[in-house]
N, C-alpha and C. Protein backbone atom coordinates (compact mmCIF):
# COMPACT_ATOMS: atom_id res chain seq x y z
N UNK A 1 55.92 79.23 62.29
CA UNK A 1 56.67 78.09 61.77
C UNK A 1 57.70 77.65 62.80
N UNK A 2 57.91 76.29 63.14
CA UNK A 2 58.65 75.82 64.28
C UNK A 2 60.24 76.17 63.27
N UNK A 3 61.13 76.41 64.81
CA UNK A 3 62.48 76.82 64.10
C UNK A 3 63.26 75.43 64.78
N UNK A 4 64.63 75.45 64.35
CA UNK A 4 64.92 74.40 64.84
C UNK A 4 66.69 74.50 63.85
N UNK A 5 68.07 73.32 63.92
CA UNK A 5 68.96 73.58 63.88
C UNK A 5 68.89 72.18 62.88
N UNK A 6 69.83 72.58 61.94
CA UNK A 6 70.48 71.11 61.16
C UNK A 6 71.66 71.26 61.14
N UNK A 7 72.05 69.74 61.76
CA UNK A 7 73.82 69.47 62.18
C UNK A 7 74.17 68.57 61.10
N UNK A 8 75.42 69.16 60.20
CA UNK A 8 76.09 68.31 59.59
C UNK A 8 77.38 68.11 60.29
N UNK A 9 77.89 66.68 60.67
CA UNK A 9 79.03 66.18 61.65
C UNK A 9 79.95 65.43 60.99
N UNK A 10 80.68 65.73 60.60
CA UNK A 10 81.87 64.23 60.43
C UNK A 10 82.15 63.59 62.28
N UNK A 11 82.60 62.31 61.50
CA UNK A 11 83.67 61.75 62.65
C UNK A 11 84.49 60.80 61.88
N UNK A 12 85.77 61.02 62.06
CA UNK A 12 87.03 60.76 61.09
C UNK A 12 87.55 59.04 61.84
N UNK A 13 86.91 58.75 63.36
CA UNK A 13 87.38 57.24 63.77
C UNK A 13 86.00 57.73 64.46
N UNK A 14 85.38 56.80 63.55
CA UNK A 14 84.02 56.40 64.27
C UNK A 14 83.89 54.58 65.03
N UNK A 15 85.27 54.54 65.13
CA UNK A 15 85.53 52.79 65.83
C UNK A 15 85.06 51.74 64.77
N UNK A 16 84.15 51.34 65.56
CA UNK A 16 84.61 50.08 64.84
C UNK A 16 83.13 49.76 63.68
N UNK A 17 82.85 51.07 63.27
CA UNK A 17 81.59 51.28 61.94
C UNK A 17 81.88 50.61 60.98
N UNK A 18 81.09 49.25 60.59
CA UNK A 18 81.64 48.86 59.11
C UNK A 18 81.22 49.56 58.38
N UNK A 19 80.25 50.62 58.15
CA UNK A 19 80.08 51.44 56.91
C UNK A 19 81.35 52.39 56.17
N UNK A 20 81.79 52.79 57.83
CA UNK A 20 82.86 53.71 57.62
C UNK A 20 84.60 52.69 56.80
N UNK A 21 84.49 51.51 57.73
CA UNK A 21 85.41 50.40 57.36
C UNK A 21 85.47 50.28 55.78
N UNK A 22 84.45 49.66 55.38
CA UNK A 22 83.90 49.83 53.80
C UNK A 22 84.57 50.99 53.14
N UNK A 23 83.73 52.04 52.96
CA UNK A 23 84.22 52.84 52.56
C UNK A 23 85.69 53.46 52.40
N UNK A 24 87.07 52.88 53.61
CA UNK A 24 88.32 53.03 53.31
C UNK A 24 88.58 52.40 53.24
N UNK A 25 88.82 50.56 52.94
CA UNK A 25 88.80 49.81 52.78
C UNK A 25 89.02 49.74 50.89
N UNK A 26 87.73 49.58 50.61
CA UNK A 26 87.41 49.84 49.08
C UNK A 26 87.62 51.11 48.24
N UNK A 27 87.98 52.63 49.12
CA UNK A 27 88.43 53.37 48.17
C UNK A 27 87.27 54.06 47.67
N UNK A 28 85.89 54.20 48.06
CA UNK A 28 84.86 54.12 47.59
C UNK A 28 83.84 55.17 48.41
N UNK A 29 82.71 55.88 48.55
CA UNK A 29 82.21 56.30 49.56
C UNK A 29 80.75 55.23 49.44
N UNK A 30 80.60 55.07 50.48
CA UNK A 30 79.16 53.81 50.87
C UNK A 30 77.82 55.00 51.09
N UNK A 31 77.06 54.81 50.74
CA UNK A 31 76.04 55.94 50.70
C UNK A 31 74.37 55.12 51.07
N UNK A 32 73.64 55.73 50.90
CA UNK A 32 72.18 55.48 51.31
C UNK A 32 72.45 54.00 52.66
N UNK A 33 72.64 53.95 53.34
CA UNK A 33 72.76 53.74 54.87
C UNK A 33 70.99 53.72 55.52
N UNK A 34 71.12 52.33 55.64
CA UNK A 34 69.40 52.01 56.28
C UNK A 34 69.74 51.07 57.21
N UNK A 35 69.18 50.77 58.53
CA UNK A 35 69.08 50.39 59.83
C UNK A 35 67.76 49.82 59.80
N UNK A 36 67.82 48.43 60.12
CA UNK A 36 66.61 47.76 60.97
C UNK A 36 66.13 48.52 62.68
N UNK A 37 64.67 49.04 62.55
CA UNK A 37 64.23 48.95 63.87
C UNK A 37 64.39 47.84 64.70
N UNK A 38 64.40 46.50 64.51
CA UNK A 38 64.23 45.87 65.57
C UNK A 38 64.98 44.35 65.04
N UNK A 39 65.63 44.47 66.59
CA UNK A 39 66.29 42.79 66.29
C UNK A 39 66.33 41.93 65.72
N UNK A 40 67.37 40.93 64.92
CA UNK A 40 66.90 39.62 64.89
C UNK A 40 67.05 38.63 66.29
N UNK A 41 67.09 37.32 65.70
CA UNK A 41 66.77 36.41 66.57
C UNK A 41 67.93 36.32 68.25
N UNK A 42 68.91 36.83 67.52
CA UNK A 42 70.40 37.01 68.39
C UNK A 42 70.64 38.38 68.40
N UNK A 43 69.77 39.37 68.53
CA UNK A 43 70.10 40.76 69.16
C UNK A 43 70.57 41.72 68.28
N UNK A 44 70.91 41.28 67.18
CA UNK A 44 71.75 41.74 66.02
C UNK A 44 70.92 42.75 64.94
N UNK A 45 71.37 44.01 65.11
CA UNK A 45 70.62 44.66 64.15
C UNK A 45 71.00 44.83 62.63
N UNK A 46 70.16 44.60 61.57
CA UNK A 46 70.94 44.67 60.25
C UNK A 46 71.16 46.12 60.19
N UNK A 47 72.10 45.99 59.08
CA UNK A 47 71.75 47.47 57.96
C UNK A 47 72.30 47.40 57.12
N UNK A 48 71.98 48.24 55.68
CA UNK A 48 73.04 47.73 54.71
C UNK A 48 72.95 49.38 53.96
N UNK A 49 73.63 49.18 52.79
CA UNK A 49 74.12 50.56 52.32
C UNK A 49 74.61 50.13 51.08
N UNK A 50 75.35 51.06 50.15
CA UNK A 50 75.55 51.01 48.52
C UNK A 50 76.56 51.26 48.40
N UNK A 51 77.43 51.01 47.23
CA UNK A 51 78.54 51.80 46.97
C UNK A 51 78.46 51.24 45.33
N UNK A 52 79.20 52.11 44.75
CA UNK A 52 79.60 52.07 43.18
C UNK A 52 79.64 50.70 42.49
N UNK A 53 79.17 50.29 41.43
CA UNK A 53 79.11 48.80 41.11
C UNK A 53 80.97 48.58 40.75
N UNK A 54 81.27 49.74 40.32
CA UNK A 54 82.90 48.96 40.56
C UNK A 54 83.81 48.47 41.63
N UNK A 55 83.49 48.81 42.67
CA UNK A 55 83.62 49.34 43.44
C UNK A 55 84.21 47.07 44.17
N UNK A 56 85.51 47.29 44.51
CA UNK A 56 85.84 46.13 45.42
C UNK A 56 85.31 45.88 46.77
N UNK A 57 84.32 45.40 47.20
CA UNK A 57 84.56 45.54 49.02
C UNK A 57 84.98 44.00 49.37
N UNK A 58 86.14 44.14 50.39
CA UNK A 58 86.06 43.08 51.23
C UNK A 58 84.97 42.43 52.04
N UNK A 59 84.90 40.90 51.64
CA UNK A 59 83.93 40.62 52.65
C UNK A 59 83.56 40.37 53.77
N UNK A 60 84.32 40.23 54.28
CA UNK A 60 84.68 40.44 55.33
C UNK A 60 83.80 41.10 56.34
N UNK A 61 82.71 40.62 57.12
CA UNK A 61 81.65 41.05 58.16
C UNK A 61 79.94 41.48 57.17
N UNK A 62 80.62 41.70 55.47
CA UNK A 62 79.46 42.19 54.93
C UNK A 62 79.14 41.17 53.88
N UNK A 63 77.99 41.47 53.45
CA UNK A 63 77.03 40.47 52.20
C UNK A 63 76.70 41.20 51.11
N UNK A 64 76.66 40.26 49.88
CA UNK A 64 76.30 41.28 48.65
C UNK A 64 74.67 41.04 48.76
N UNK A 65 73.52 41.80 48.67
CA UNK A 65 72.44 41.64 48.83
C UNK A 65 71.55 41.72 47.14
N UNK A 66 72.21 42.81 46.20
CA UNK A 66 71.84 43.23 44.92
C UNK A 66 72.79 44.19 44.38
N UNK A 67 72.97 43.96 43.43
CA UNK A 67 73.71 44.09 42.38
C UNK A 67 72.64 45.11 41.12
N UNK A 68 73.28 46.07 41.15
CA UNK A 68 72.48 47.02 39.54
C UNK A 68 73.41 47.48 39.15
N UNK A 69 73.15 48.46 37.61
CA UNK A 69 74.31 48.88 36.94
C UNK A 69 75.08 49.60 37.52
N UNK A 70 74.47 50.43 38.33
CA UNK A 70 75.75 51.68 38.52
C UNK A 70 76.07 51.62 40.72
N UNK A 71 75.37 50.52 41.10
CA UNK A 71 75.78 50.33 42.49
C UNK A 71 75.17 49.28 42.88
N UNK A 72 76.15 48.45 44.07
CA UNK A 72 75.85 47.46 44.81
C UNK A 72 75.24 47.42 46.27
N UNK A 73 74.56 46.98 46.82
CA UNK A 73 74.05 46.92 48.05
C UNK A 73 74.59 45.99 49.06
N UNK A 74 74.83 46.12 49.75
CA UNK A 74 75.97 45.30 50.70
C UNK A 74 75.07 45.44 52.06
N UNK A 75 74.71 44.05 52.85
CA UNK A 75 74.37 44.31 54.59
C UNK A 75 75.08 43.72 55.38
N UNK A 76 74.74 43.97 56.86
CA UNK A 76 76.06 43.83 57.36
C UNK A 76 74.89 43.47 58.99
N UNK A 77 75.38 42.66 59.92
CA UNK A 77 74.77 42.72 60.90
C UNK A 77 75.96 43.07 62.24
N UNK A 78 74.96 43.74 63.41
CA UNK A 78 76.25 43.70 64.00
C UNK A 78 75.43 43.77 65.60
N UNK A 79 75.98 43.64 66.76
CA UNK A 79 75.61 43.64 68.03
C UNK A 79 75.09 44.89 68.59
N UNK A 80 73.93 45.04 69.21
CA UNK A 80 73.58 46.01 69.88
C UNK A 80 74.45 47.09 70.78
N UNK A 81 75.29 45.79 71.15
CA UNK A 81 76.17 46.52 72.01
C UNK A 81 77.46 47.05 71.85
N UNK A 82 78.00 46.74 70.13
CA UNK A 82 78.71 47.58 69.09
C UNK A 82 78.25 48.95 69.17
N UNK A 83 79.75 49.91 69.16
CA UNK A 83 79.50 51.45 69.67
C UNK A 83 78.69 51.55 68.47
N UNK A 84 78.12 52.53 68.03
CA UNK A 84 77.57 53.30 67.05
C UNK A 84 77.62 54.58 67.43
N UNK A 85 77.71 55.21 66.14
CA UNK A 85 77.75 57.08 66.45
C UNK A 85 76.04 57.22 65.91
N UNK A 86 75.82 56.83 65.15
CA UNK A 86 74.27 57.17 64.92
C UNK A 86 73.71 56.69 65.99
N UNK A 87 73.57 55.72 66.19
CA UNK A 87 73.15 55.01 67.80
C UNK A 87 73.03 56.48 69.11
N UNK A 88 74.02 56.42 69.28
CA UNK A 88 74.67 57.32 70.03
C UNK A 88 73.95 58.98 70.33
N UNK A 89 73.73 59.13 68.88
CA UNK A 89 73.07 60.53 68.83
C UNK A 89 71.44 60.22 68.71
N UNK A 90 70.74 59.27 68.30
CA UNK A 90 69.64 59.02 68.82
C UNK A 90 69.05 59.00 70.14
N UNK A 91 70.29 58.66 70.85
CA UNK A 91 69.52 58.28 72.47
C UNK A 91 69.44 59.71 72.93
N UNK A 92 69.52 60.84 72.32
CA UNK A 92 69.16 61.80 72.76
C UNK A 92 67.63 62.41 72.06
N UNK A 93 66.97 61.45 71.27
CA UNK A 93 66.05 61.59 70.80
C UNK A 93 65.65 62.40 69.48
N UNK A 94 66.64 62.59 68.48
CA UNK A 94 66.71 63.13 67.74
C UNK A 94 67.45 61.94 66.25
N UNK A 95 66.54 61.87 65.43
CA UNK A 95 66.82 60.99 64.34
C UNK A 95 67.53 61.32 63.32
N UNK A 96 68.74 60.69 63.12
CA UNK A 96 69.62 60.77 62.30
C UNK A 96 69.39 60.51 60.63
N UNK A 97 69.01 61.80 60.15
CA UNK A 97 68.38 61.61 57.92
C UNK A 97 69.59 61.18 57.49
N UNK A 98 70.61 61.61 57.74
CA UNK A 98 71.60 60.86 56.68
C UNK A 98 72.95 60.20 57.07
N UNK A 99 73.21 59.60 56.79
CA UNK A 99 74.41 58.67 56.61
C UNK A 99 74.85 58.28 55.68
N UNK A 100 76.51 58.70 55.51
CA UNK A 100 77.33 58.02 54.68
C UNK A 100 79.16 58.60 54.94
N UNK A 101 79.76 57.25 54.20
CA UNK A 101 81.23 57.52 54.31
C UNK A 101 82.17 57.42 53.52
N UNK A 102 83.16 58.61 53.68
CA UNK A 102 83.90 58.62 52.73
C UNK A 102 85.17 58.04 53.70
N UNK A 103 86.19 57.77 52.57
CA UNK A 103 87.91 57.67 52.93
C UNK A 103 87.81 57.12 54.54
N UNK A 104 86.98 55.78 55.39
CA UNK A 104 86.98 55.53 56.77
C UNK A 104 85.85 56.85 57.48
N UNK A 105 85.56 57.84 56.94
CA UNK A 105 85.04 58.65 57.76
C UNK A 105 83.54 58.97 57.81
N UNK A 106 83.04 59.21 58.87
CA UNK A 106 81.76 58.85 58.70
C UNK A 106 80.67 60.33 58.81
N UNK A 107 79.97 60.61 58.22
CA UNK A 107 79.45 61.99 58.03
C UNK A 107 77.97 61.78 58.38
N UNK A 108 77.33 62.09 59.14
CA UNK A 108 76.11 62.22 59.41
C UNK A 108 75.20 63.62 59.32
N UNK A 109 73.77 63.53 59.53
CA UNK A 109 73.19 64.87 59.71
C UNK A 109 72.10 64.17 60.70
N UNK A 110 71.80 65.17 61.22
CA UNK A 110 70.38 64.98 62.24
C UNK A 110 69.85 66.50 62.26
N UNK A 111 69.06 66.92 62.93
CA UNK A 111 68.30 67.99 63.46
C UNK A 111 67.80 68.01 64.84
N UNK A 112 68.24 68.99 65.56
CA UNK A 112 68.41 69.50 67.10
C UNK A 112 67.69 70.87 67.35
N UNK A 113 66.74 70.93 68.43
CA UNK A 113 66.18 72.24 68.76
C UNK A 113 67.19 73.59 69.32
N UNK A 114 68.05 73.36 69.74
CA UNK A 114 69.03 74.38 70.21
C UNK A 114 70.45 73.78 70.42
N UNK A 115 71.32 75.02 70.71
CA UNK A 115 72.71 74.88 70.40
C UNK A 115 72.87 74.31 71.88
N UNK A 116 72.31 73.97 72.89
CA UNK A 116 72.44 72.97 73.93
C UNK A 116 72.13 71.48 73.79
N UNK A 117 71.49 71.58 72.58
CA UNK A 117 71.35 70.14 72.61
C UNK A 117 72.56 69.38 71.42
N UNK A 118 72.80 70.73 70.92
CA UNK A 118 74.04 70.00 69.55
C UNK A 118 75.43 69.68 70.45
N UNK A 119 75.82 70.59 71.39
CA UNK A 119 76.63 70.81 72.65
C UNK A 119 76.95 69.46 73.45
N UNK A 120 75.64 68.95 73.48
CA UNK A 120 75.54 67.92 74.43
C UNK A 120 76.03 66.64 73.95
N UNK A 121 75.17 66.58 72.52
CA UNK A 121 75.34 65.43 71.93
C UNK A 121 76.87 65.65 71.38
N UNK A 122 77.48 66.28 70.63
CA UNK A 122 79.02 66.37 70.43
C UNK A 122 80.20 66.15 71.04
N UNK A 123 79.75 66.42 72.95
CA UNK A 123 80.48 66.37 74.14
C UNK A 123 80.24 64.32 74.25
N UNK A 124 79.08 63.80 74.43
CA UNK A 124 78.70 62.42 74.42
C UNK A 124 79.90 61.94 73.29
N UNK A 125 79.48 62.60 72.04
CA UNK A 125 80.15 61.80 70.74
C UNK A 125 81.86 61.26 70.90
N UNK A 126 82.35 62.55 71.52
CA UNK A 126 83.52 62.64 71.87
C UNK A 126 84.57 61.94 73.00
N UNK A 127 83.75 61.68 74.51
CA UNK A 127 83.55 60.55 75.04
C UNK A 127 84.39 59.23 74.76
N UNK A 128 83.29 59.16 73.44
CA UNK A 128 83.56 57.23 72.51
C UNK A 128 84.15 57.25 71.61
N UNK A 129 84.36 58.21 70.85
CA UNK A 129 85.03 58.29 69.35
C UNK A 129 85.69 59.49 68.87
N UNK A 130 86.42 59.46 68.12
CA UNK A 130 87.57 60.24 67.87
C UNK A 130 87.13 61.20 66.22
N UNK A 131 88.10 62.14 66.27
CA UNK A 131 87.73 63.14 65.35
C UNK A 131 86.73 63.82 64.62
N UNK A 132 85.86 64.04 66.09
CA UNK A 132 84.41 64.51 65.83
C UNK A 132 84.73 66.24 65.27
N UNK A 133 84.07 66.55 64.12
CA UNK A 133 83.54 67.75 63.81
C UNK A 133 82.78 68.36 63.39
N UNK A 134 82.49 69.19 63.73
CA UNK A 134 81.05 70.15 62.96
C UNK A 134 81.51 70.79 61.87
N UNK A 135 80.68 70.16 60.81
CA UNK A 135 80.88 70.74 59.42
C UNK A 135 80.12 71.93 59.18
N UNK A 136 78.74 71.78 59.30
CA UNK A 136 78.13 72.51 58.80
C UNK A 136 77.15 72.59 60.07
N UNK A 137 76.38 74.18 60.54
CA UNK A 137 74.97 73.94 61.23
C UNK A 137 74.14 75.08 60.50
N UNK A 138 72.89 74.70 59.95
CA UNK A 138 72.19 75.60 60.08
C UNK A 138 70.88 75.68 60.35
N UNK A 139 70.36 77.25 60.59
CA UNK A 139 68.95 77.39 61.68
C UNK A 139 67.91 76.96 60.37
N UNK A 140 66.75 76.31 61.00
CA UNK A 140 65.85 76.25 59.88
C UNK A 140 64.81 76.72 60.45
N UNK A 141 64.30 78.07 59.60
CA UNK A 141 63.23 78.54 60.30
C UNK A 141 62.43 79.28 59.15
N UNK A 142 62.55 78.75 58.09
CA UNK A 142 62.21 79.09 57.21
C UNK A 142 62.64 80.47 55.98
N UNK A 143 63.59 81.49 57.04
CA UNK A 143 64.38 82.01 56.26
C UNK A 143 65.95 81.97 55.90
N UNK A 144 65.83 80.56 55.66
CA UNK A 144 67.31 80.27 55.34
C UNK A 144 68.85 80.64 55.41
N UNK A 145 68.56 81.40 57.21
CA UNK A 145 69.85 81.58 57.46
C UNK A 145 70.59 81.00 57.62
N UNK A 146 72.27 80.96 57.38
CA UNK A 146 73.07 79.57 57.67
C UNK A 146 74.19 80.39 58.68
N UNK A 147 73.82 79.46 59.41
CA UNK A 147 74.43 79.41 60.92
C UNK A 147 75.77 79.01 60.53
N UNK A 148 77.48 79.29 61.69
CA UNK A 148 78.51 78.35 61.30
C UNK A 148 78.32 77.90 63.28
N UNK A 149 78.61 76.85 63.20
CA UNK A 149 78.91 76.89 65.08
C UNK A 149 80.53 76.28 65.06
N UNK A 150 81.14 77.85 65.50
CA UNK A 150 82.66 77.59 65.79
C UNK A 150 82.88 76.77 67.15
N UNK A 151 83.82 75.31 66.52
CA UNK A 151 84.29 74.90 68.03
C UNK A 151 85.15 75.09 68.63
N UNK A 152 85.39 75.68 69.72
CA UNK A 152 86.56 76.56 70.49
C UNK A 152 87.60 75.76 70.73
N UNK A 153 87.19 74.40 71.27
CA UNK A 153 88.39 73.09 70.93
C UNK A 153 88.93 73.30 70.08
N UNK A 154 89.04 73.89 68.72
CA UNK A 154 90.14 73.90 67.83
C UNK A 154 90.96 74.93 68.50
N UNK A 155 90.87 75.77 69.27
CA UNK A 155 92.29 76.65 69.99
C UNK A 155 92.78 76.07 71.41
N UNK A 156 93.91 76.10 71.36
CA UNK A 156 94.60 75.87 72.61
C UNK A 156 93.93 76.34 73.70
N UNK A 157 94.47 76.14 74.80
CA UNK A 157 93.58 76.93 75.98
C UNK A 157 94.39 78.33 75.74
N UNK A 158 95.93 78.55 75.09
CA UNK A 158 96.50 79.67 75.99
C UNK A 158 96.17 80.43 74.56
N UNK A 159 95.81 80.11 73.13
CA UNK A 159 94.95 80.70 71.89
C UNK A 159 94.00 81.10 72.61
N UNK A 160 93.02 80.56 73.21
CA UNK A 160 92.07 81.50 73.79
C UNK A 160 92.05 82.40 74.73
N UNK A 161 93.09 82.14 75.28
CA UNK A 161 93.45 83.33 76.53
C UNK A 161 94.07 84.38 75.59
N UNK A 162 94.47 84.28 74.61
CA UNK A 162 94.83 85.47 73.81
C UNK A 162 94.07 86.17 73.01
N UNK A 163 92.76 85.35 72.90
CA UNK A 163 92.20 86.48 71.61
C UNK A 163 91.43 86.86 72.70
N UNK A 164 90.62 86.37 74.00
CA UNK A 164 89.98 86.73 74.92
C UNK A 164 90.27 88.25 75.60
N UNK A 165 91.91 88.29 76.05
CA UNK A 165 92.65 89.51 75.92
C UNK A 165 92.70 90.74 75.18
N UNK A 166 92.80 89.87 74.31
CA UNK A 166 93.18 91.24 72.90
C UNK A 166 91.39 92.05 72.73
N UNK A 167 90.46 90.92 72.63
CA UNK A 167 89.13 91.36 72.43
C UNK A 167 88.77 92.40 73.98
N UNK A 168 88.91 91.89 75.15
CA UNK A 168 88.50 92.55 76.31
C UNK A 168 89.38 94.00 75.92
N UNK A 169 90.10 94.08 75.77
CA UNK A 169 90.90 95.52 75.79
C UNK A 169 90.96 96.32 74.57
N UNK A 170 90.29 96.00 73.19
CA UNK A 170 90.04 96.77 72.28
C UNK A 170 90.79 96.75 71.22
N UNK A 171 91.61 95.45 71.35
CA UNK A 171 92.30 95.42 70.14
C UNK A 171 91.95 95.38 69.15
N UNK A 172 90.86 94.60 68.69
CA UNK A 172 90.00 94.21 67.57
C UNK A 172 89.06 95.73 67.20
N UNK A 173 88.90 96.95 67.90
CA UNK A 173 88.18 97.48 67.74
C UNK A 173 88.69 98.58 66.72
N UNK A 174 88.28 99.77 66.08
CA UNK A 174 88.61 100.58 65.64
C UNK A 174 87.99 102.20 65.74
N UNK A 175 89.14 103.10 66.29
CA UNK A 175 90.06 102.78 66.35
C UNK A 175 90.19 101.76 67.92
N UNK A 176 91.87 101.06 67.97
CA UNK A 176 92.01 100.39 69.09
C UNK A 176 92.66 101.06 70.53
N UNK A 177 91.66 100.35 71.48
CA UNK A 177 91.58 100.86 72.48
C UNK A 177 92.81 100.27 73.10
N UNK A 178 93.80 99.22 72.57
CA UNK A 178 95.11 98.96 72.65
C UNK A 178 95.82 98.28 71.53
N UNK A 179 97.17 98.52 71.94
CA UNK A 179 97.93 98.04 70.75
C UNK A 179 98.49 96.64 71.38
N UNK A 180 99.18 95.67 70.38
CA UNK A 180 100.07 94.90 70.64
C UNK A 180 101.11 94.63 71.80
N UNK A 181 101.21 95.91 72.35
CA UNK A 181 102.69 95.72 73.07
C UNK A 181 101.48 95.93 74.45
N UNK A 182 100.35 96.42 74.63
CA UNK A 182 99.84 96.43 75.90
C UNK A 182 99.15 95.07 76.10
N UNK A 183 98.78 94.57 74.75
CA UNK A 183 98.18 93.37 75.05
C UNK A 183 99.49 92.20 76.12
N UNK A 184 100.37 92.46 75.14
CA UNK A 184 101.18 91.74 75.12
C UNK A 184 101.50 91.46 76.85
N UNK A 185 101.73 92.76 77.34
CA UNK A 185 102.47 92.67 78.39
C UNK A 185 101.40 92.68 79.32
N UNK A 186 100.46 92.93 79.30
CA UNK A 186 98.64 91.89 80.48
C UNK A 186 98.87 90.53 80.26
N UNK A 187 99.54 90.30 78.98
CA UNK A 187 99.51 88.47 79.33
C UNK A 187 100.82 88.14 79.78
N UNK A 188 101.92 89.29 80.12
CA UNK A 188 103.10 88.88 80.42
C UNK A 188 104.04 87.92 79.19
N UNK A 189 104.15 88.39 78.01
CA UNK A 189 104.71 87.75 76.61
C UNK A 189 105.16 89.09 76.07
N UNK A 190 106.04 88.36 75.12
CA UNK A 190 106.41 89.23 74.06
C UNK A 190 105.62 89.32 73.27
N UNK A 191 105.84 90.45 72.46
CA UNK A 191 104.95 91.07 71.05
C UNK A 191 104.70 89.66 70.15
N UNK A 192 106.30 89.71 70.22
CA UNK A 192 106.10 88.11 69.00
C UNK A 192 105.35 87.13 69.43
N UNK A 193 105.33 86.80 70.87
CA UNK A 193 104.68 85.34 70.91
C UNK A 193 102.84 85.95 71.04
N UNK A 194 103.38 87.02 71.62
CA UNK A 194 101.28 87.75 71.01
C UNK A 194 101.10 87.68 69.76
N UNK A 195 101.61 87.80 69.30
CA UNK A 195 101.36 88.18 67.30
C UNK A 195 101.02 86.53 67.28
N UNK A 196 102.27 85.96 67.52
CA UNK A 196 102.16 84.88 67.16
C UNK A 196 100.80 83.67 67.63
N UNK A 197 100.50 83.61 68.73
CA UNK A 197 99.53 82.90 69.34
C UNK A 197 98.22 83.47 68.35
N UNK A 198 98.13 84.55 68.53
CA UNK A 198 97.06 85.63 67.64
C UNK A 198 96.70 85.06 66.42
N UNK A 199 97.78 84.87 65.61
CA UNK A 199 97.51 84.65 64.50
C UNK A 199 97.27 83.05 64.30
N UNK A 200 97.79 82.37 65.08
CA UNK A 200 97.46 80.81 64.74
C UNK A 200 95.93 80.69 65.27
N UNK A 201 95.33 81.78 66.02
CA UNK A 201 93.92 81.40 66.54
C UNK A 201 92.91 82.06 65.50
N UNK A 202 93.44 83.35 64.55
CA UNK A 202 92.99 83.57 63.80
C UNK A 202 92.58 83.00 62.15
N UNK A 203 93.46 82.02 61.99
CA UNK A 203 93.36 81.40 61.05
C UNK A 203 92.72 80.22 61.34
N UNK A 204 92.56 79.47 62.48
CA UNK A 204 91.61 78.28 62.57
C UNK A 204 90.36 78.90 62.94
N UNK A 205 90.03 80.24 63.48
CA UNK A 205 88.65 80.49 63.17
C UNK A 205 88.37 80.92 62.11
N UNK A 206 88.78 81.47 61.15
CA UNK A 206 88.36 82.44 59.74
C UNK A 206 88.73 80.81 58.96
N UNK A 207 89.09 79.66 59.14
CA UNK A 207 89.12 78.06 58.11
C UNK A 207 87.62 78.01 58.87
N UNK A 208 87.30 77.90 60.22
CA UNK A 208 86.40 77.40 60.71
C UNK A 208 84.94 77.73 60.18
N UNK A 209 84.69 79.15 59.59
CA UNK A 209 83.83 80.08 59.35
C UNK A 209 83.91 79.86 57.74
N UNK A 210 85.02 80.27 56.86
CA UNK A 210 84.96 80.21 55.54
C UNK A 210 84.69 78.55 54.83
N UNK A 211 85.17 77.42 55.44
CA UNK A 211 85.21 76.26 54.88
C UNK A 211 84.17 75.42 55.64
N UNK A 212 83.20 75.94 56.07
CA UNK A 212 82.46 75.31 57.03
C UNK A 212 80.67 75.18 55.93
């Protein structure tokens, strides 16, 4: 059975996305998100998407297309050469299943053969648009392991020079092959600002791992 990775991504300023616009705009999350393959007459690709029939949107760039009880369909056209984050992660050849946004933010999924290619495309994403994160990854290979992929960007550079430390010399181990005050003084710091760095890197990886 072919194995392979599923990336769930936010991006919190995906520029200038009217889906994402919509969605904080109106208060609302915009959901089922569909894209024309191919141009109209002026280069312009449609797409349109749903949100709640109560739901206010400005009109502003978008169209009401249909109307049902419990949601509206809204399309929207826009220039080829308008950034896109789905855009974006396609040109690496990998097709984006879902789209949608909550509160301005825009959440996607795709599927990637290895953690070099999720790497790549995240480093690109980042580039053009702002508050990219990995929510969720997992391996699909039929025994439903779920992967977390921690991004090390959430620690400082000098957070990572500290747990890097503490790990090379056995702190983490049991029993430890050093204490606090030896760590401390290989990085040239006090206990406190070891404890301290320590622990702010420990809590954005154990959020990163538990809420992921």
């Amino acid at each position: 059975m072919a194995s392979g990775l599923r990336i769930d991504l936010n991006v919190s300023d995906p520029g200038t996305c009217p889906v994402a616009r919509v969605s904080g705009e109106s208060d609302t999350p915009a959901r089922s998100v569909s894209r024309a393959s191919i141009p109209d007459s002026e280069g312009r690709i449609a797409e349109e998407f749903t949100v709640g029939a109560s739901a206010t949107v400005p009109e502003s760039g978008v169209s009401e297309v249909a109307s049902y009880d419990s949601h509206t369909v809204y399309r929207f056209r826009r220039s080829r050469e308008q950034p896109c984050v789905c855009e974006r992660v396609e040109t690496f050849g990998y097709p984006v299943s879902d789209v949608h946004a909550t509160d301005g933010s825009l959440a996607i999924t795709f599927h990637a053969p290895d953690l070099d290619a999720v790497q790549a495309i995240v480093s690109d994403l980042r580039e053009r648009f702002g508050g990219i994160e990995l929510r969720k990854l997992t391996e699909v290979d039929g025994d439903s392991t779920d992967l977390v992929f921690v991004d090390r960007s959430r620690l400082t550079a000098r957070q990572r020079e500290v747990v890097r430390a503490a790990y090379d010399m056995g702190y983490f181990e049991h029993p430890k092959r050093s204490n606090a005050g030896e760590v401390a003084s290989e990085l040239d710091v006090s206990r406190a600002t070891f404890r301290e760095h320590l622990a702010a890197a420990q809590r954005k990886l154990l959020d990163a791992i538990l809420n992921a």
